[in-house]
C-alpha atoms as a PDB file:
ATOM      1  CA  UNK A   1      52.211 269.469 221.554  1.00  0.00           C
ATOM      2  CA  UNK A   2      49.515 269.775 219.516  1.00  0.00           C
ATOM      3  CA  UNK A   3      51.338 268.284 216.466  1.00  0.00           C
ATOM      4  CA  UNK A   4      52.770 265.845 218.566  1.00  0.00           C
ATOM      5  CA  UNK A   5      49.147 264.171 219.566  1.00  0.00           C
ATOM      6  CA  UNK A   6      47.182 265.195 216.487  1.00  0.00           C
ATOM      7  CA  UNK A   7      43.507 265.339 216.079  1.00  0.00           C
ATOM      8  CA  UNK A   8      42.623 262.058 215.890  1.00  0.00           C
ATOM      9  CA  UNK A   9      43.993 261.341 219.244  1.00  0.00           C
ATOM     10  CA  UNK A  10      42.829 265.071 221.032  1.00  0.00           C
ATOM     11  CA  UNK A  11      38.887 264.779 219.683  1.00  0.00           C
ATOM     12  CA  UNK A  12      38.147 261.198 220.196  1.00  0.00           C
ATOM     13  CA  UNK A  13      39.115 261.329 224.021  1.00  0.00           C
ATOM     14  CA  UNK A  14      37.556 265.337 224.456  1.00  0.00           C
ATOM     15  CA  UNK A  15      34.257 264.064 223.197  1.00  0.00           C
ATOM     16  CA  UNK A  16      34.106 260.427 224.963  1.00  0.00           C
ATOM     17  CA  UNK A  17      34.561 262.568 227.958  1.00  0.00           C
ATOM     18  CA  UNK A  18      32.050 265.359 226.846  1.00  0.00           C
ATOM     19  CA  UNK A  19      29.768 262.326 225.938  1.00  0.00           C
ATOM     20  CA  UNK A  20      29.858 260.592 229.568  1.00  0.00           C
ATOM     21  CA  UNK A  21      29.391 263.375 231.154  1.00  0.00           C
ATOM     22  CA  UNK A  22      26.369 264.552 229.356  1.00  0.00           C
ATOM     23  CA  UNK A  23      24.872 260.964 229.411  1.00  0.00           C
ATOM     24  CA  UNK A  24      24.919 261.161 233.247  1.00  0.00           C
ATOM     25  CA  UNK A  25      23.566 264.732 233.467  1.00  0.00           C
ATOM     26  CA  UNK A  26      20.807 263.343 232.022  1.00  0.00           C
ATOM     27  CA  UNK A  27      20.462 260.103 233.637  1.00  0.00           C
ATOM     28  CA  UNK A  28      20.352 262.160 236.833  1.00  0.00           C
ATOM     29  CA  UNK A  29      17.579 264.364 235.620  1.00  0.00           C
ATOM     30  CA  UNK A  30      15.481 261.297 234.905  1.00  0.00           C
ATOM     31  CA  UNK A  31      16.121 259.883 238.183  1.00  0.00           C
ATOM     32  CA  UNK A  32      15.504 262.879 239.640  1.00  0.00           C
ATOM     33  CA  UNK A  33      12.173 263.497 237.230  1.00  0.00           C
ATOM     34  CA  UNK A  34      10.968 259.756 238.179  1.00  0.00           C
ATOM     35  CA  UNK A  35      11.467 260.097 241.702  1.00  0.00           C
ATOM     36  CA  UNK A  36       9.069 263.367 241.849  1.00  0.00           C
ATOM     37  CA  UNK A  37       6.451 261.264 239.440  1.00  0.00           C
ATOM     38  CA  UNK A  38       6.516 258.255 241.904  1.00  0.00           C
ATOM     39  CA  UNK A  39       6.340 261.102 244.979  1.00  0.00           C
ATOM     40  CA  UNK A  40       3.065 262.312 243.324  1.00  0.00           C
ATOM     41  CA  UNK A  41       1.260 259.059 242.620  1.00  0.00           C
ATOM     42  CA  UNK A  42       2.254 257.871 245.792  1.00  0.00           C
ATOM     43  CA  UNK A  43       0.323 260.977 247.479  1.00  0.00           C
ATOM     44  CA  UNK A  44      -2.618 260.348 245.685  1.00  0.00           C
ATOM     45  CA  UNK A  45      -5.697 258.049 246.278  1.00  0.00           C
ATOM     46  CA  UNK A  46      -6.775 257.152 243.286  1.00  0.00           C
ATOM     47  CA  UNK A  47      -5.978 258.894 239.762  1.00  0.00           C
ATOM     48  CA  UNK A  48      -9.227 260.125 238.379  1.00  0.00           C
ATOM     49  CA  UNK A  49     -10.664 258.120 234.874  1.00  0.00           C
ATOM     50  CA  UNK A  50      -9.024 259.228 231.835  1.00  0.00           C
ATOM     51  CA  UNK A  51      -5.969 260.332 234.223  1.00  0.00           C
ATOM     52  CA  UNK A  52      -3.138 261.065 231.186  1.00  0.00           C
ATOM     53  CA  UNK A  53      -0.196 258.639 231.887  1.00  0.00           C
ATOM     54  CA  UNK A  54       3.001 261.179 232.147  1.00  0.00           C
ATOM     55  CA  UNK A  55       5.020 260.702 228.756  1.00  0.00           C
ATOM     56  CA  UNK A  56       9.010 260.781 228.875  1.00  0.00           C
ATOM     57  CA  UNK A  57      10.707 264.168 228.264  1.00  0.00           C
ATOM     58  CA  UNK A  58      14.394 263.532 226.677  1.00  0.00           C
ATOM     59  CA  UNK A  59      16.750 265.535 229.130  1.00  0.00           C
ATOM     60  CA  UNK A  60      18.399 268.619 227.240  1.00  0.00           C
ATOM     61  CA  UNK A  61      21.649 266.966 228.139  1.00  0.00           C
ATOM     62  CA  UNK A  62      20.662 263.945 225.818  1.00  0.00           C
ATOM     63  CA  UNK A  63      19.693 265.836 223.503  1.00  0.00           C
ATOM     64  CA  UNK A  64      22.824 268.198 223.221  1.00  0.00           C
ATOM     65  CA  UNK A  65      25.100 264.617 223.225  1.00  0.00           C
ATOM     66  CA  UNK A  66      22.979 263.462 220.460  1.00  0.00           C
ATOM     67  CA  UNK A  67      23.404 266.211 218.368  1.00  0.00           C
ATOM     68  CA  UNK A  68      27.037 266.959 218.884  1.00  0.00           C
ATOM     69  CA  UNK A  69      27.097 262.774 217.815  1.00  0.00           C
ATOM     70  CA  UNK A  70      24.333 262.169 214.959  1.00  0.00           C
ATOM     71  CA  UNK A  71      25.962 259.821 213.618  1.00  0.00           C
ATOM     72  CA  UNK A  72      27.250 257.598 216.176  1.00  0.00           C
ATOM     73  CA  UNK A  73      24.215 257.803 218.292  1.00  0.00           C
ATOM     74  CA  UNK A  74      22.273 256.619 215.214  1.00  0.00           C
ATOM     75  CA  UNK A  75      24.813 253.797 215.132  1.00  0.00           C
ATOM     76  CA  UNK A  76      24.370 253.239 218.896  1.00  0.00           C
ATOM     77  CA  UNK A  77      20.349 253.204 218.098  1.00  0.00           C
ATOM     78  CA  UNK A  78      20.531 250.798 215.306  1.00  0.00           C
ATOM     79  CA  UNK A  79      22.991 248.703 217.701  1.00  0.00           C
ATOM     80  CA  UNK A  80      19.846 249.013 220.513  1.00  0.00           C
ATOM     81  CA  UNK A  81      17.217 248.030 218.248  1.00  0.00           C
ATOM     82  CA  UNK A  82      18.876 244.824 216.880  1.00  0.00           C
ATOM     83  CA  UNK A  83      19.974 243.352 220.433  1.00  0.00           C
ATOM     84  CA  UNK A  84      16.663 244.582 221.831  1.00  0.00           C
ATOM     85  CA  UNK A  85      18.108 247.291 224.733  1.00  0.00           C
ATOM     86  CA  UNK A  86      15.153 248.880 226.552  1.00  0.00           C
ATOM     87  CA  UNK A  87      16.285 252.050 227.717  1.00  0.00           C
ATOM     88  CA  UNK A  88      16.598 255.308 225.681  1.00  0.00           C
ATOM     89  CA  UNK A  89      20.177 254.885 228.327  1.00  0.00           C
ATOM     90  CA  UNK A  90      21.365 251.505 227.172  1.00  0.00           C
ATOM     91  CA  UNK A  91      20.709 253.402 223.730  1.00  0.00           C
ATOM     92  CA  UNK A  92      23.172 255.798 224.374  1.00  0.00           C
ATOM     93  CA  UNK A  93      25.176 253.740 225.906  1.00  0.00           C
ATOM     94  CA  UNK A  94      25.650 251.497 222.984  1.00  0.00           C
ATOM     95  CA  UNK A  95      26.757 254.624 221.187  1.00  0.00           C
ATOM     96  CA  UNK A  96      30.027 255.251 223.109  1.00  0.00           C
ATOM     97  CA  UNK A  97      32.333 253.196 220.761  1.00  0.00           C
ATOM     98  CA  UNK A  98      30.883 255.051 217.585  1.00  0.00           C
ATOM     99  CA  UNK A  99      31.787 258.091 219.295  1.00  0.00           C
ATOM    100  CA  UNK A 100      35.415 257.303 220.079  1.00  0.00           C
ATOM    101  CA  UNK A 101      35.330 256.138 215.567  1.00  0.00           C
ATOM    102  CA  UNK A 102      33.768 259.043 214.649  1.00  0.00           C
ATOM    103  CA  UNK A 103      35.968 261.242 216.088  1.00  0.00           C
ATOM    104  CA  UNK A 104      38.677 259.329 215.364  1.00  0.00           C
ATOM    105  CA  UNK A 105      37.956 259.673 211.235  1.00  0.00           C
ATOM    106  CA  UNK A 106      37.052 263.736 212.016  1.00  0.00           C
ATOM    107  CA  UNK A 107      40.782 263.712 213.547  1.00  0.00           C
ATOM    108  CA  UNK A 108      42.211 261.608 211.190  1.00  0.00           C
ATOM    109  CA  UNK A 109      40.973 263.855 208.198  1.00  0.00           C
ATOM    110  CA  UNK A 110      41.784 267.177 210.186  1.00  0.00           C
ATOM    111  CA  UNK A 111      44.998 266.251 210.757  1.00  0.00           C
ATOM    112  CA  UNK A 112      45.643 265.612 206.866  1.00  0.00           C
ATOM    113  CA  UNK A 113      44.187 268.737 206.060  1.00  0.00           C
ATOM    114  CA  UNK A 114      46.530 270.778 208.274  1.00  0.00           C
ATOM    115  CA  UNK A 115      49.461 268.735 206.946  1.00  0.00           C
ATOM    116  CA  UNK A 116      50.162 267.164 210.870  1.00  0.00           C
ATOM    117  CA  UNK A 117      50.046 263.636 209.247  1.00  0.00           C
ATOM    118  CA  UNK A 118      51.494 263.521 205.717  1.00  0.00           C
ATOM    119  CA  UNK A 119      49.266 264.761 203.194  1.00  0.00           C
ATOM    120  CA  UNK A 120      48.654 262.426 200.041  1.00  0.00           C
ATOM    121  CA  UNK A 121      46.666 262.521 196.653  1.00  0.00           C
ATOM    122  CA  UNK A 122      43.014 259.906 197.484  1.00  0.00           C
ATOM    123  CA  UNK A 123      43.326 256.473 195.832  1.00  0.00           C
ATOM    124  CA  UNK A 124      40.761 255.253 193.962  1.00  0.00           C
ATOM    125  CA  UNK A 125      38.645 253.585 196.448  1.00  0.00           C
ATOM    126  CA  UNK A 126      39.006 256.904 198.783  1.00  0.00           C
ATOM    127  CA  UNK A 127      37.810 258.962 195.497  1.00  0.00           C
ATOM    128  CA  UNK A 128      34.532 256.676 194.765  1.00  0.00           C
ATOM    129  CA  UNK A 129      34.206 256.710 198.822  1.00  0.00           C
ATOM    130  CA  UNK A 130      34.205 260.145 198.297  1.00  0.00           C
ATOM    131  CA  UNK A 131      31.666 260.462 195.564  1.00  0.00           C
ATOM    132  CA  UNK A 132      29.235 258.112 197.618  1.00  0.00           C
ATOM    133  CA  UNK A 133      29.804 260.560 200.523  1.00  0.00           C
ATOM    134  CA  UNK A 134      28.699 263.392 198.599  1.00  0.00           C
ATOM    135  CA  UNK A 135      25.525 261.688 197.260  1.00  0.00           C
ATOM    136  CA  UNK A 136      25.028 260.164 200.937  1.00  0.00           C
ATOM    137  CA  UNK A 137      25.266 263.885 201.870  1.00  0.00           C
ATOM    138  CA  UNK A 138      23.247 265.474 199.171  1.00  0.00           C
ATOM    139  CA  UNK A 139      20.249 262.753 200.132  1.00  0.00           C
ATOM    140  CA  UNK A 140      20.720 263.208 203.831  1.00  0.00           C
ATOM    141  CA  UNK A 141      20.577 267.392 203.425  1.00  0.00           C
ATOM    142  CA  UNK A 142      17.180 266.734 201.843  1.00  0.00           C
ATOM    143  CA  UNK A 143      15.856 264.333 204.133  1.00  0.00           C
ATOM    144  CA  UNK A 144      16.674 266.987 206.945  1.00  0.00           C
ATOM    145  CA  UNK A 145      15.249 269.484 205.479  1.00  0.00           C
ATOM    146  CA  UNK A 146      12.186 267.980 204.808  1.00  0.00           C
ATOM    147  CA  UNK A 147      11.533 266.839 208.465  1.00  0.00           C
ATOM    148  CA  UNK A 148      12.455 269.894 209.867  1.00  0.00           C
ATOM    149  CA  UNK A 149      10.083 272.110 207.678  1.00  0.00           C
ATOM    150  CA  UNK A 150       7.127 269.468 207.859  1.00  0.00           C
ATOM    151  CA  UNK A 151       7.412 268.950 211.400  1.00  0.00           C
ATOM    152  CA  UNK A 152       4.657 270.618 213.236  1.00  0.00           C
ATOM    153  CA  UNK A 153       6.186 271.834 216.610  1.00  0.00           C
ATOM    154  CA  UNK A 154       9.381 273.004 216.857  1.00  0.00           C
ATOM    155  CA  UNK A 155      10.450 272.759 220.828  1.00  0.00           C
ATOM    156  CA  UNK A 156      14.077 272.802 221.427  1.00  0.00           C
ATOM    157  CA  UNK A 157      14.875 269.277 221.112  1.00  0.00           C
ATOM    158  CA  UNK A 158      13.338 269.032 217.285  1.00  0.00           C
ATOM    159  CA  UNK A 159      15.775 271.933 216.326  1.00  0.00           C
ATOM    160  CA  UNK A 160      18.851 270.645 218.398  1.00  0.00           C
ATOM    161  CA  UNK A 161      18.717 267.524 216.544  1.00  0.00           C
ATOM    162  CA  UNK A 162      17.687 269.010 213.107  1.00  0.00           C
ATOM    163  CA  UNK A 163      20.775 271.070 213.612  1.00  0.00           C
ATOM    164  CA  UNK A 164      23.406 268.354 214.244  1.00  0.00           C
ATOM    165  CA  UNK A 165      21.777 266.354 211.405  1.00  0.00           C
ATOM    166  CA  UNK A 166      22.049 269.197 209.118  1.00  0.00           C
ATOM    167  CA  UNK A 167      25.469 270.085 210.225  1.00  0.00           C
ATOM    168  CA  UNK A 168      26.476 266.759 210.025  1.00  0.00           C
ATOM    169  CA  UNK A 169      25.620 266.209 206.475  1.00  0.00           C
ATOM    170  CA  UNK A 170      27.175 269.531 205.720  1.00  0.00           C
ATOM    171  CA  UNK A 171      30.703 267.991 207.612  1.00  0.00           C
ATOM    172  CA  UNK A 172      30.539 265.165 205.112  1.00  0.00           C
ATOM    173  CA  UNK A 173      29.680 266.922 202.298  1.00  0.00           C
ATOM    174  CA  UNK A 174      33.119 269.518 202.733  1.00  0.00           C
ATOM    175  CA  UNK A 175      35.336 266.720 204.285  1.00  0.00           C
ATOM    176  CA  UNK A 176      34.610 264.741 200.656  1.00  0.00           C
ATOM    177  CA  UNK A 177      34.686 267.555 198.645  1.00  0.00           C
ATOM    178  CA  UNK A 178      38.158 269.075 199.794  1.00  0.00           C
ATOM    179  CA  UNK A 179      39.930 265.732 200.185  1.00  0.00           C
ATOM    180  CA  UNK A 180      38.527 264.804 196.219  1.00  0.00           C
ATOM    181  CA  UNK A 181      40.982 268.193 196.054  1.00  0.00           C
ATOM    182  CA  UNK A 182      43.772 266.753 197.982  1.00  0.00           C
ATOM    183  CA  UNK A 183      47.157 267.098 196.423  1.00  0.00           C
ATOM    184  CA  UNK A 184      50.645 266.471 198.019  1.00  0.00           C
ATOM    185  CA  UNK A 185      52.659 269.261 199.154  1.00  0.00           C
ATOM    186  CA  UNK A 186      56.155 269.155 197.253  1.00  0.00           C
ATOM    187  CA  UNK A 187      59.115 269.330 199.356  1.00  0.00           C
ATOM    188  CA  UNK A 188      59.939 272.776 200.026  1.00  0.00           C
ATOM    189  CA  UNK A 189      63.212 273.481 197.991  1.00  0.00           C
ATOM    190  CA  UNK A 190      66.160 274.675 199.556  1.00  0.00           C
ATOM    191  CA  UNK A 191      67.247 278.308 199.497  1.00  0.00           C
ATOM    192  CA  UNK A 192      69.886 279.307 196.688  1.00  0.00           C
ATOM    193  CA  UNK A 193      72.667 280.643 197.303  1.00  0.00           C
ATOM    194  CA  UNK A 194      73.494 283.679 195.272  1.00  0.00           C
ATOM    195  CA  UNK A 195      77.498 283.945 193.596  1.00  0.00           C
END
């Protein structure tokens, strides 16, 4: 069965799912996290001078769907940013197609290397893809490196996120690497038959 759907059909629909599901985990918990803020200021007079305004804590369900998606969610954040979307859940939101690609290329590639769809040698513009990818990779490595070990607290969310990056750029790196090594499988020969 497995053969029969491939990869790039099994991860992009296990991880949409995974996605949604973690998106509204966490939409409940800041509903839920709002609702008790409101409950409080409500019970309260007056807040005393100087009274700290409560600053948004990203729900660990975000954070795990943003790391297990770097790269789409970035995509989805770009996408935010240039229409102007408000909410860190619009954000997220807006990341759901780039999930369904991503996964879709991880498949794709997966299922080449284990020979499910046919396995060929990279054309040109797939090898100079490639070599971009591993510079991409090599720059991207560095940049998460850097942040991690110059950022001052490390909570769970700095090293969730540091980790996917990381990982990320590591999945690039060895996805260009070993199909710059692809070769195509010959035809096994049939058996002889001994006289």
């Amino acid at each position: 069965m497995l053969r029969r759907l491939g990869y790039r059909r099994i991860l992009p629909i296990a991880n949409i799912i995974l996605f949604i599901a973690l998106v509204t985990i966490g939409a409940i918990q800041v509903n839920h996290s709002l609702g008790l803020r409101f409950r409080q200021v409500a019970y309260q007079e007056e807040l005393p001078e100087g009274h700290p305004q409560a600053t948004f804590v990203m729900p660990l369900a975000w954070t795990v769907a943003i790391a297990i998606n770097v790269p789409a969610t970035m995509l989805g954040a770009l996408l935010a940013e240039i229409f102007q979307v408000g909410s860190n859940l619009a954000g997220l939101l807006c990341s759901m197609p780039f999930v369904l690609v991503l996964w879709n290329i991880v498949g794709r590639w997966l299922d080449r290397q284990l020979n499910i769809l046919p396995r060929r040698v990279p054309s040109s513009a797939t090898r100079i893809a490639c070599w971009i990818g591993i510079l991409l990779s090599a720059v991207l490595l560095a940049v998460g490196l850097m942040a991690f070990r110059s950022h001052g607290v490390l909570n769970a969310d700095v090293v969730a996120l540091a980790l996917g990056w990381l990982l990320w750029s590591l999945l690039l790196l060895v996805m260009c690497v070993l199909t710059l090594q692809r070769r195509t499988l010959a035809p096994a020969s049939p058996p002889t038959v001994a006289s």
